[in-house]
C-alpha atoms as a PDB file:
ATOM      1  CA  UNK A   1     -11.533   5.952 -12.524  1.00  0.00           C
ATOM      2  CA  UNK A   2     -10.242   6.843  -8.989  1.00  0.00           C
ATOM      3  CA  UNK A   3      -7.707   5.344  -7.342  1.00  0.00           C
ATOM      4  CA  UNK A   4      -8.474   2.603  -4.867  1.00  0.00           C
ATOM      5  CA  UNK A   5      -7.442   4.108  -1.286  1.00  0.00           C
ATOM      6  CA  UNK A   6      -6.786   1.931   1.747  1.00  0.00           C
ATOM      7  CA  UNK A   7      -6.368   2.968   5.365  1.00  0.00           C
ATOM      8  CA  UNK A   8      -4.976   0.716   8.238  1.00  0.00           C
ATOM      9  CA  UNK A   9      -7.247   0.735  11.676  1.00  0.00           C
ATOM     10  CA  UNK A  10      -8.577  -1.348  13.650  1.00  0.00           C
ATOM     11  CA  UNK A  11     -10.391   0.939  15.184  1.00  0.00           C
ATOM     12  CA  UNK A  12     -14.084   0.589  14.506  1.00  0.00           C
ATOM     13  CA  UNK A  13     -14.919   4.191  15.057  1.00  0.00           C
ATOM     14  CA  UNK A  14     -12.411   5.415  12.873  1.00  0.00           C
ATOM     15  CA  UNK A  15     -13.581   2.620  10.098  1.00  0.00           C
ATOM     16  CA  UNK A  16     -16.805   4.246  10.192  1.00  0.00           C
ATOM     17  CA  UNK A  17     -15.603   7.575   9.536  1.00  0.00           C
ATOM     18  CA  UNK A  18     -13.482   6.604   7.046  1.00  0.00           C
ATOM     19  CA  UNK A  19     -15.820   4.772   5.053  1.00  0.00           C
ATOM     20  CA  UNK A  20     -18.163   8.003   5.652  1.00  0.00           C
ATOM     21  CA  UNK A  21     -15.873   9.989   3.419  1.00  0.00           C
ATOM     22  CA  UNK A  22     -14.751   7.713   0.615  1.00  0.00           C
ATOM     23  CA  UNK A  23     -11.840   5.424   1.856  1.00  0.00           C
ATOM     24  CA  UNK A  24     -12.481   2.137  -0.498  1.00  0.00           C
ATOM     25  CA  UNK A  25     -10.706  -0.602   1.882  1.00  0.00           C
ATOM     26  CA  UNK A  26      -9.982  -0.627   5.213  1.00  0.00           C
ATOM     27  CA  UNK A  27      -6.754  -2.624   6.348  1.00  0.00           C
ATOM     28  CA  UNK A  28      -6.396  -5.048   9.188  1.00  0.00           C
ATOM     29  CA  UNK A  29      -2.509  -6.065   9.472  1.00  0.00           C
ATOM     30  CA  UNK A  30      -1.707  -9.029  11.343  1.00  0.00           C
ATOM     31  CA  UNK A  31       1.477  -9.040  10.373  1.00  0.00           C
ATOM     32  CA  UNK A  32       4.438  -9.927  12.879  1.00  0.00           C
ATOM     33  CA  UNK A  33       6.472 -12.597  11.856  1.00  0.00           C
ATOM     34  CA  UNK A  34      10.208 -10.590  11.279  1.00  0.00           C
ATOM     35  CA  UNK A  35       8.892  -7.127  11.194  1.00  0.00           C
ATOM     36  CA  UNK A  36      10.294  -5.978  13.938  1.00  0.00           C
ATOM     37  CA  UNK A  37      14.012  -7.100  12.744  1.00  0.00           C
ATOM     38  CA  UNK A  38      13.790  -6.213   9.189  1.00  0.00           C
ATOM     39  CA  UNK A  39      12.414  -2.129  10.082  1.00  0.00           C
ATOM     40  CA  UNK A  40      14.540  -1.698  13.423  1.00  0.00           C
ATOM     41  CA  UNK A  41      15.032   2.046  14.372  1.00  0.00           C
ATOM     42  CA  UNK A  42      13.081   3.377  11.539  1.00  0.00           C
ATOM     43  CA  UNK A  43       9.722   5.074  11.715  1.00  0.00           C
ATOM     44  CA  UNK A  44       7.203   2.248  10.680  1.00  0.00           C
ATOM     45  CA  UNK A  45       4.308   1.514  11.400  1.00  0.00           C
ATOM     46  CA  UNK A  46       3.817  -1.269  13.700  1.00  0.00           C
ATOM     47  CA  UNK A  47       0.374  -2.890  14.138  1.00  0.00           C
ATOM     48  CA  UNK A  48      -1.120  -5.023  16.849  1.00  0.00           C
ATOM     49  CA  UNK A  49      -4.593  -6.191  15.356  1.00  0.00           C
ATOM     50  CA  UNK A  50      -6.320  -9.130  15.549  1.00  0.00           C
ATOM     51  CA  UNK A  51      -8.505 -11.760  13.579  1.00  0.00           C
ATOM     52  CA  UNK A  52     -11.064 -10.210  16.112  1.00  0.00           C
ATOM     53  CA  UNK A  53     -10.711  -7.033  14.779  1.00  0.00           C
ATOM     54  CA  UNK A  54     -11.875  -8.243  11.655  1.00  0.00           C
ATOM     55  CA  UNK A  55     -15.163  -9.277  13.074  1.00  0.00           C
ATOM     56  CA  UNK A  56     -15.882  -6.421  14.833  1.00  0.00           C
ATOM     57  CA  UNK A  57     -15.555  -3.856  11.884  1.00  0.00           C
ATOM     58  CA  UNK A  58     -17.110  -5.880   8.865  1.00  0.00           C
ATOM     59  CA  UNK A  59     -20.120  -5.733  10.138  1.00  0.00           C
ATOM     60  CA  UNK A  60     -19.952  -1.986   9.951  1.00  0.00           C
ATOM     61  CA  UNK A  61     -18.960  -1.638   6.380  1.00  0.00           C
ATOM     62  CA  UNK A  62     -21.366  -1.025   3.833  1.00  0.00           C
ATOM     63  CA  UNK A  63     -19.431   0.384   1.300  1.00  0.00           C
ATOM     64  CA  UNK A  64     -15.516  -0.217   2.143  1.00  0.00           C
ATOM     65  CA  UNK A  65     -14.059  -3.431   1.839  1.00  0.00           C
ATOM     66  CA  UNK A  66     -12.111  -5.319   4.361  1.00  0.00           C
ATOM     67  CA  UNK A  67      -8.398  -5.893   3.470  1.00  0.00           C
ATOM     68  CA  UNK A  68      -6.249  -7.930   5.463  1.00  0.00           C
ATOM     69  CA  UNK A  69      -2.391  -8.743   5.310  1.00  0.00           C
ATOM     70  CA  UNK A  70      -1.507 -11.893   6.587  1.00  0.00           C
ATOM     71  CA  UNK A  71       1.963 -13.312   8.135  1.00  0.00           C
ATOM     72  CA  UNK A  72       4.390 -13.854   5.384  1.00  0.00           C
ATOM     73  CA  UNK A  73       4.300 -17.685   3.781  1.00  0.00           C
ATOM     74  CA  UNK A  74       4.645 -19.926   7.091  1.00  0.00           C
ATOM     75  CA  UNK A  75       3.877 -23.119   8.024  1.00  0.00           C
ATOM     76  CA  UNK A  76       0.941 -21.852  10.326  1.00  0.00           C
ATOM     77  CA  UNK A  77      -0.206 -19.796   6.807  1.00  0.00           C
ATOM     78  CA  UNK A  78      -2.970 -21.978   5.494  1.00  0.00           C
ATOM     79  CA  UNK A  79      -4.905 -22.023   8.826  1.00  0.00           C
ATOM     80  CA  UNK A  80      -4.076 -18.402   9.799  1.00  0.00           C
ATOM     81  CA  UNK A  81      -5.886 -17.576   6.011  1.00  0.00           C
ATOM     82  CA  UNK A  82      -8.873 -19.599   7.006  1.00  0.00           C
ATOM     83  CA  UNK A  83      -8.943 -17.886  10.165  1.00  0.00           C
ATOM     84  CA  UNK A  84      -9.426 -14.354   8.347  1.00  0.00           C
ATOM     85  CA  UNK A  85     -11.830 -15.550   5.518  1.00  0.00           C
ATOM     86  CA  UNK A  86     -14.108 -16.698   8.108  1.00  0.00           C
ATOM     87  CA  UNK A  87     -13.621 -13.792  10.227  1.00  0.00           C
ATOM     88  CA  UNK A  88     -14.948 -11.524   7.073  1.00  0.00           C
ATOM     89  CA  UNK A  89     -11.789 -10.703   4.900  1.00  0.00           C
ATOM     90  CA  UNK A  90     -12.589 -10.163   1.295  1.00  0.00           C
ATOM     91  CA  UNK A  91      -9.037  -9.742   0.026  1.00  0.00           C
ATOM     92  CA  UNK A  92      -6.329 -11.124   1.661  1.00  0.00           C
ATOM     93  CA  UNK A  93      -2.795 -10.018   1.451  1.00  0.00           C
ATOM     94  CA  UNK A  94       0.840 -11.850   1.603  1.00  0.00           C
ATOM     95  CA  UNK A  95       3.722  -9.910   2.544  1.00  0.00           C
ATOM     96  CA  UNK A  96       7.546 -10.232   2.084  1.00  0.00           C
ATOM     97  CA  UNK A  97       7.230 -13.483  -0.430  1.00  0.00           C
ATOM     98  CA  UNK A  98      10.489 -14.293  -2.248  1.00  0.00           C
ATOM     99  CA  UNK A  99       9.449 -17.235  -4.753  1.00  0.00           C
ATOM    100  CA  UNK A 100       6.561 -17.926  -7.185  1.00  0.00           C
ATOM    101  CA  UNK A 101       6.375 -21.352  -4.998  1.00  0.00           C
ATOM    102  CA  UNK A 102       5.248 -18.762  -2.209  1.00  0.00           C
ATOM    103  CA  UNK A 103       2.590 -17.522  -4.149  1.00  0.00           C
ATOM    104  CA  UNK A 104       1.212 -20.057  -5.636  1.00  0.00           C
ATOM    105  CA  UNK A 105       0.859 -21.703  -2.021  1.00  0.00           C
ATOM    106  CA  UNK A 106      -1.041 -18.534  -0.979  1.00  0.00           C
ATOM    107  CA  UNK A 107      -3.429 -18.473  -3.810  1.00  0.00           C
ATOM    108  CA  UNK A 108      -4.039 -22.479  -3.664  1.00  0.00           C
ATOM    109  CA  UNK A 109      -4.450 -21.419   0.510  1.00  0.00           C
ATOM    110  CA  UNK A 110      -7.066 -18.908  -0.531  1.00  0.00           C
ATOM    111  CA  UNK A 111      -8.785 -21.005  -2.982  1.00  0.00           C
ATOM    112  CA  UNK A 112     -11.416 -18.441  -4.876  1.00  0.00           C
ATOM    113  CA  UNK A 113     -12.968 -17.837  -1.141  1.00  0.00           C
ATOM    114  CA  UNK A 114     -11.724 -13.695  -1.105  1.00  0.00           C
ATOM    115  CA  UNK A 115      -9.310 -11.980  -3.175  1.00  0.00           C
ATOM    116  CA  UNK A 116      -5.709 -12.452  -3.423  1.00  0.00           C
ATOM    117  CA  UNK A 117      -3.105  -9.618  -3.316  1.00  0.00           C
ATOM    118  CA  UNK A 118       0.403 -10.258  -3.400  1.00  0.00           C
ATOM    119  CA  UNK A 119       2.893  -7.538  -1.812  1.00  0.00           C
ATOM    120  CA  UNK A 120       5.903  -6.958  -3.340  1.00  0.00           C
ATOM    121  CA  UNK A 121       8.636  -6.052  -1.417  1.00  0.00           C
ATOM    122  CA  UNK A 122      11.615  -8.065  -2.010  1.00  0.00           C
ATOM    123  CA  UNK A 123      13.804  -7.943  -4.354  1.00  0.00           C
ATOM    124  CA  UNK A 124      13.924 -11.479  -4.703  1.00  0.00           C
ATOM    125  CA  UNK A 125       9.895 -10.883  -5.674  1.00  0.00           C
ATOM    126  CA  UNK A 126      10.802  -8.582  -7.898  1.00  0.00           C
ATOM    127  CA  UNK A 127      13.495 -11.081  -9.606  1.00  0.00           C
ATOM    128  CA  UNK A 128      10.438 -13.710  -9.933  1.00  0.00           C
ATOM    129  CA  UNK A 129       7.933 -11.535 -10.734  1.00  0.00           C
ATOM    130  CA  UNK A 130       7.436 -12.972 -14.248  1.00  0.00           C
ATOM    131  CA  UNK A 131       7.096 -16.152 -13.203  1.00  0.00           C
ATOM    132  CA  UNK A 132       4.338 -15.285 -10.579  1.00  0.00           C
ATOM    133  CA  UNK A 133       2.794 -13.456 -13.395  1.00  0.00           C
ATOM    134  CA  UNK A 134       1.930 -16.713 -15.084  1.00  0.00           C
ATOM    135  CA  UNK A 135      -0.388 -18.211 -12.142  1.00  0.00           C
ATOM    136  CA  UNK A 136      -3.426 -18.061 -12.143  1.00  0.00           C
ATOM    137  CA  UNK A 137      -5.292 -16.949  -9.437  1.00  0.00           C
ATOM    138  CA  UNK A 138      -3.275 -13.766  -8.286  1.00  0.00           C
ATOM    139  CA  UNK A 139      -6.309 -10.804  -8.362  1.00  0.00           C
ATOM    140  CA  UNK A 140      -4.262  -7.754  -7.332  1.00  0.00           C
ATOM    141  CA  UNK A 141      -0.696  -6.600  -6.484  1.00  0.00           C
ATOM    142  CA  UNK A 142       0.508  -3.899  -4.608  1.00  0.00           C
ATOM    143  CA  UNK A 143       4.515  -2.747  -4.858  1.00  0.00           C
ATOM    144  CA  UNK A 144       5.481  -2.286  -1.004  1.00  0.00           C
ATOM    145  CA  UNK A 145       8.159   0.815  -0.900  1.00  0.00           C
ATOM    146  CA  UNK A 146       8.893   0.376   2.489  1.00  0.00           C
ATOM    147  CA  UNK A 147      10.552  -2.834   2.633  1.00  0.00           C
ATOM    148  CA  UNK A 148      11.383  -3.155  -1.133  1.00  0.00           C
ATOM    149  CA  UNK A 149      13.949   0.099  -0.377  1.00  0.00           C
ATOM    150  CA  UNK A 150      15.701  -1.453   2.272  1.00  0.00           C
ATOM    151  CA  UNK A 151      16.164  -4.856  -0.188  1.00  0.00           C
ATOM    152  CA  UNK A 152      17.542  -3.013  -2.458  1.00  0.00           C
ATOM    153  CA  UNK A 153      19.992  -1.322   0.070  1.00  0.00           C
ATOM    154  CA  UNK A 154      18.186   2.174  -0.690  1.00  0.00           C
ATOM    155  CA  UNK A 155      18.078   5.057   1.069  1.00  0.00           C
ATOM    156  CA  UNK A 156      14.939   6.613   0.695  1.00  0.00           C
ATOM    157  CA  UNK A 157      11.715   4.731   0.074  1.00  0.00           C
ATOM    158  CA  UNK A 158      10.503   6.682  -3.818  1.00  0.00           C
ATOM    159  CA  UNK A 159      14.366   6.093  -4.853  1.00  0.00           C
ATOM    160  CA  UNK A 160      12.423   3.115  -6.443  1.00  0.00           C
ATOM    161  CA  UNK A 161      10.156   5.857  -8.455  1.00  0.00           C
ATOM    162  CA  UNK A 162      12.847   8.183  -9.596  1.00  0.00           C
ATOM    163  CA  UNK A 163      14.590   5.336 -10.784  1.00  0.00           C
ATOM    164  CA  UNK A 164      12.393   3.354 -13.252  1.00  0.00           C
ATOM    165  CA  UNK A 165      12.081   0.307 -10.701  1.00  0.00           C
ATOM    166  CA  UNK A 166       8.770   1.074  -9.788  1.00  0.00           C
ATOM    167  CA  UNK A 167       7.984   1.532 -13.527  1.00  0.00           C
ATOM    168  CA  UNK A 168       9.131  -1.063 -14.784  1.00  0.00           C
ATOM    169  CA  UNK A 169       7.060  -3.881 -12.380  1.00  0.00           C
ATOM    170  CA  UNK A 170       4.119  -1.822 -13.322  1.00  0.00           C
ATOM    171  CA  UNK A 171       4.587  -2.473 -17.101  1.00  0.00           C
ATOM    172  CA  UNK A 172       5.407  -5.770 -16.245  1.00  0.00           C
ATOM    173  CA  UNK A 173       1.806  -6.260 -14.153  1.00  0.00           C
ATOM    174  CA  UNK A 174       0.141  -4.342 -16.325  1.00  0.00           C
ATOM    175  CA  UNK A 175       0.932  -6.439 -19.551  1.00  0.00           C
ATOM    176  CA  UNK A 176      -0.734  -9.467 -17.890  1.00  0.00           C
ATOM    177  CA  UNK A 177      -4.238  -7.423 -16.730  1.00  0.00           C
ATOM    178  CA  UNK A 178      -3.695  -7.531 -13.025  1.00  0.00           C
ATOM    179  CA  UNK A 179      -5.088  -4.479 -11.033  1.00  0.00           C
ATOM    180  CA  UNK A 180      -1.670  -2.842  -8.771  1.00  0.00           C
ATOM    181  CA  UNK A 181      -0.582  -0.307  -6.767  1.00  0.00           C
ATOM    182  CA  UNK A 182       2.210   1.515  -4.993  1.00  0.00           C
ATOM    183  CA  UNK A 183       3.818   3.000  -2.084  1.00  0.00           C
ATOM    184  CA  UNK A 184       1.792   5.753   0.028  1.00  0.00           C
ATOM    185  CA  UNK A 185       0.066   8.866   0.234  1.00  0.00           C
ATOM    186  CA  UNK A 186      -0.219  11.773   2.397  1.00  0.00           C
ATOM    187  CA  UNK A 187      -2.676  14.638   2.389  1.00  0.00           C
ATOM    188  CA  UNK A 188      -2.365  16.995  -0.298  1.00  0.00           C
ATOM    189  CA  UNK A 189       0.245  19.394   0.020  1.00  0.00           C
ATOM    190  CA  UNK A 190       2.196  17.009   2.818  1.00  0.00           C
ATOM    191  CA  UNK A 191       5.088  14.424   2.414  1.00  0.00           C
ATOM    192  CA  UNK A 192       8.732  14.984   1.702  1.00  0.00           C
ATOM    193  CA  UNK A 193       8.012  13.724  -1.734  1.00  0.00           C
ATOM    194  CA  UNK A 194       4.629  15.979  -2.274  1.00  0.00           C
ATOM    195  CA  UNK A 195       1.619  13.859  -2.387  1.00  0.00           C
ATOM    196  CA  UNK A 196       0.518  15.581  -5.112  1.00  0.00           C
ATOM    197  CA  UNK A 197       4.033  14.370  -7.404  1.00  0.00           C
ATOM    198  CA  UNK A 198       3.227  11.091  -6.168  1.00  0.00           C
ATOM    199  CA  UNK A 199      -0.301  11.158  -7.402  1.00  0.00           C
ATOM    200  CA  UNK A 200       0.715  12.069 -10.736  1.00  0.00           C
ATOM    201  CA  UNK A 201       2.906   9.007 -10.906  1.00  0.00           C
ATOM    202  CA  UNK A 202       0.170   6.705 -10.185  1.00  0.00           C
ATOM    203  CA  UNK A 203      -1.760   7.940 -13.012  1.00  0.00           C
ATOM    204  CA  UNK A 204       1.450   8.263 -15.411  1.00  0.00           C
ATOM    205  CA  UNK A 205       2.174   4.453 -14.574  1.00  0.00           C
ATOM    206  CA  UNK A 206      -1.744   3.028 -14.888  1.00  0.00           C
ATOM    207  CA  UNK A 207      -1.790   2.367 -11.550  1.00  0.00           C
ATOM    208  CA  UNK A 208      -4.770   1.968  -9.573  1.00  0.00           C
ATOM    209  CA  UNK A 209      -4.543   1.387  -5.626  1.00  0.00           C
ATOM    210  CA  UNK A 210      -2.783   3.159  -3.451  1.00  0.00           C
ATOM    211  CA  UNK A 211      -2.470   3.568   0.597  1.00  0.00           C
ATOM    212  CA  UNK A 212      -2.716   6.305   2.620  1.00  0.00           C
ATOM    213  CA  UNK A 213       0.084   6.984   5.021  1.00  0.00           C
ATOM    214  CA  UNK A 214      -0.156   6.878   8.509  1.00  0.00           C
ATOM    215  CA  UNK A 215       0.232  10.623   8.038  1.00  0.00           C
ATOM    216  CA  UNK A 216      -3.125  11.084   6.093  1.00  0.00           C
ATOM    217  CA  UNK A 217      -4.792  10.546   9.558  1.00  0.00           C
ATOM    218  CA  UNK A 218      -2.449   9.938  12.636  1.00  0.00           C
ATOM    219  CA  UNK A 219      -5.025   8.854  15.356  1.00  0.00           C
ATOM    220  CA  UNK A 220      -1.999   8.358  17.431  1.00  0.00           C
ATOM    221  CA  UNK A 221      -1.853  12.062  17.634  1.00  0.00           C
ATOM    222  CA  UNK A 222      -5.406  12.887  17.028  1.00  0.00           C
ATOM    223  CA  UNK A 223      -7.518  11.753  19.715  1.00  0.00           C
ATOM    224  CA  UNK A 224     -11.049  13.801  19.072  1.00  0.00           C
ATOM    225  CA  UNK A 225     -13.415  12.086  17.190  1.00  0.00           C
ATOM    226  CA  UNK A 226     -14.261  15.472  15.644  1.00  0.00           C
ATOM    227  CA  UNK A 227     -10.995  16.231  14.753  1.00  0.00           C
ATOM    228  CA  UNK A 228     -10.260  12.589  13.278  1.00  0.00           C
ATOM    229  CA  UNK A 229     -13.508  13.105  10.864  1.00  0.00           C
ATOM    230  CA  UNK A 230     -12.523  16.678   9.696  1.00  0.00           C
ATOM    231  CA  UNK A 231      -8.894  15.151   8.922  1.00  0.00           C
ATOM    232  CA  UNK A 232     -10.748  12.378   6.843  1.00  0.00           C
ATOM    233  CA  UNK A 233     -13.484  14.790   5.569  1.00  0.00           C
ATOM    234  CA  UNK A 234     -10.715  17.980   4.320  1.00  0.00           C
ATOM    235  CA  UNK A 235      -8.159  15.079   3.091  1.00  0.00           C
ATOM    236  CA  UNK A 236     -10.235  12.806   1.341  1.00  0.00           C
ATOM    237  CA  UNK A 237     -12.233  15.722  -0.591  1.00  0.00           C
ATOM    238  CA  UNK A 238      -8.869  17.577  -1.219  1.00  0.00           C
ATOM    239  CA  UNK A 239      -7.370  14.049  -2.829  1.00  0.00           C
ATOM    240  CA  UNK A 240     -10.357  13.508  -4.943  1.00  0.00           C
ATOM    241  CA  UNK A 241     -10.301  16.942  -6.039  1.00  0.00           C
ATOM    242  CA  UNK A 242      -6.608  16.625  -7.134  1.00  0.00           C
ATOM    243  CA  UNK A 243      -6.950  13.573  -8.773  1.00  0.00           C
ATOM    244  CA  UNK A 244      -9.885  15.288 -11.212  1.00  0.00           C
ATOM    245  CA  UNK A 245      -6.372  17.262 -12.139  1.00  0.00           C
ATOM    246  CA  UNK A 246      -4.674  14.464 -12.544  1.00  0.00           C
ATOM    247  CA  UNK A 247      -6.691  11.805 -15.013  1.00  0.00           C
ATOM    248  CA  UNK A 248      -7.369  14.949 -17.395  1.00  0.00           C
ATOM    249  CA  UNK A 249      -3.094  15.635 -17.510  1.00  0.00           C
ATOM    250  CA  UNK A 250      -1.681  15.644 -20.269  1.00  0.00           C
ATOM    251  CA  UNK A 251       1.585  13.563 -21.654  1.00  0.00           C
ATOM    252  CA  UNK A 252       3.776  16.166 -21.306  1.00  0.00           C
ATOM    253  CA  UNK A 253       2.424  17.347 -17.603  1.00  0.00           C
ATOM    254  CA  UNK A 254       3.071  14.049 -16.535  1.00  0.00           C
ATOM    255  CA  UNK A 255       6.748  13.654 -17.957  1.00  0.00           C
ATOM    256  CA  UNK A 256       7.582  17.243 -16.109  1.00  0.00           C
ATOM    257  CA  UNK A 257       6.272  15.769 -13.273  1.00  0.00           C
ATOM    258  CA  UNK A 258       8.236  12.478 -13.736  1.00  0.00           C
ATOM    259  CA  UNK A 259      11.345  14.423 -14.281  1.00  0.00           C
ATOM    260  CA  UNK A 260      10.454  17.078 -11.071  1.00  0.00           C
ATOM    261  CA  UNK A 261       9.903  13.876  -8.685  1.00  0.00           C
ATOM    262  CA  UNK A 262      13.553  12.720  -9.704  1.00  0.00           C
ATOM    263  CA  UNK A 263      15.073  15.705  -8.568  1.00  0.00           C
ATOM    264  CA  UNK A 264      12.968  16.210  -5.437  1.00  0.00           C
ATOM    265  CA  UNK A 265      14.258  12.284  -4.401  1.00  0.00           C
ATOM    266  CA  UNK A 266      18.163  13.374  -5.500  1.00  0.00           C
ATOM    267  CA  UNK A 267      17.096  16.201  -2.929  1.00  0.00           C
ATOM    268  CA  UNK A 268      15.872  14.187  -0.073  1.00  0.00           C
ATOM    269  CA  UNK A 269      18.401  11.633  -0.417  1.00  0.00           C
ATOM    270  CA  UNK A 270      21.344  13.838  -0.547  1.00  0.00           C
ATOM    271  CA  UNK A 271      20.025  15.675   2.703  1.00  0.00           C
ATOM    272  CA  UNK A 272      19.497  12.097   3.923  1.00  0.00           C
ATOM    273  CA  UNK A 273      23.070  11.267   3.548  1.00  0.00           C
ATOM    274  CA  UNK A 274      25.100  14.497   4.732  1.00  0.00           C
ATOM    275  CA  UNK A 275      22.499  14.131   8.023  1.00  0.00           C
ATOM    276  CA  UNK A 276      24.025  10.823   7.965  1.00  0.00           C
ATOM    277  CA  UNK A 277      27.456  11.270   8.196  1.00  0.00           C
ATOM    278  CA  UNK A 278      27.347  14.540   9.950  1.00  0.00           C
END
């Protein structure tokens, strides 16, 4: 089975394309609450959707599903959940939760009306994760990077895959049943940790879903509709291809590859850190 890929736009033109060539769920982020302080000066992306936005694209999709992350757990959560299940969502998202209390207020929010995912991305998730595990209700989770390196006081977003972190929620998750994910992907031959190392992981650990980096597509920087379906049309079939490699690997291709995306992070972080304090 292929990995689940997700895409963030709320472009409806660009939805359309990327449902055209394969992408499984496109992403509408509404979250703002405490983004902007916690990724300060670092190169993130930022969104400014809307519930709108929801309404506008799911009539479009025929084949993707509509993903949407949500505020982390508020006080204005409950309604602002409502407010994307009746705009369309079919799985909603909560970011940056720190407590099984958290989650069990988002699922109970939900109530069986779309599909939960929970984002994990704090360490204080991390610490609870067993006893989230034992609610019912929770359909998916997806292990943030971005904002789970910076909990940790890391310097480079995979640190959490060379290090067994990353592997170790995943066992955890994957003892209980639940469907999960990771991190990011760029196209095929791209990233400072190759996509293609990254990939490997996701099929070493079991997991499933996966994102694709701003990267995969930048429609900041590409502005031609032609252009923005040839990125989607070249990236998409080279991933697919690659993962055919990938779920017929072998035990020991994948421990190679375990070992060679260790190194590549000590790499990456140690140029990180002399850039640093040069």
């Amino acid at each position: 089975m292929k990995l689940t890929l997700m895409y963030i736009t709320n472009r409806p033109d660009v939805a359309v394309i990327a449902q055209k060539y394969g992408v499984d769920r496109i992403w509408i982020d509404l979250e703002t609450l405490g983004k902007e302080e916690r990724q300060k000066n670092r190169d993130c992306v930022k969104s400014h959707h809307s519930v709108e936005d929801i309404r506008r694209i799911v009539p479009l999709l025929d084949r993707s599903e509509m993903l949407v992350r949500v505020n982390p757990w508020n006080p204005g959560s409950a309604q602002e959940i409502d407010s994307v299940i009746e705009a369309g969502a079919r799985l909603v998202m909560l970011p940056m939760w720190k407590s099984a209390a958290e989650a069990r207020a988002f699922v109970r929010a939900v109530g069986g009306r779309a599909k939960t995912v929970l984002l994990l991305e704090t360490k204080e998730a991390a610490d609870c994760l067993d006893e989230v595990l034992a609610l019912d209700g929770v359909d998916e989770i997806h292990i943030g990077l971005n904002d789970l390196h910076l909990s940790y006081g890391r310097t480079f977003m995979f640190e959490l895959l060379a290090d067994g972190t990353v592997e170790n929620l995943c066992r955890k998750i994957a003892r209980k049943g639940i469907p999960y994910g990771f991190g990011g992907i760029a196209r095929i031959g791209e990233g400072a940790l190759p996509a293609e190392k990254i990939i490997l992981e996701h099929y070493r650990l079991g997991s499933s879903r996966a994102i694709l980096s701003r990267s995969f597509c930048n429609t900041d920087l590409i502005t031609d509709p032609k252009e923005i379906e040839r990125a989607f049309r070249d990236g998409m079939a080279a991933l697919r291809t690659f993962e055919d490699y990938a779920a017929s690997a072998d035990k020991s291709i994948l421990e190679r590859n375990r070992l060679e995306v260790g190194q590549c992070v000590g790499r990456i972080v140690a140029a990180i850190t002399e850039k640093q304090n040069g």
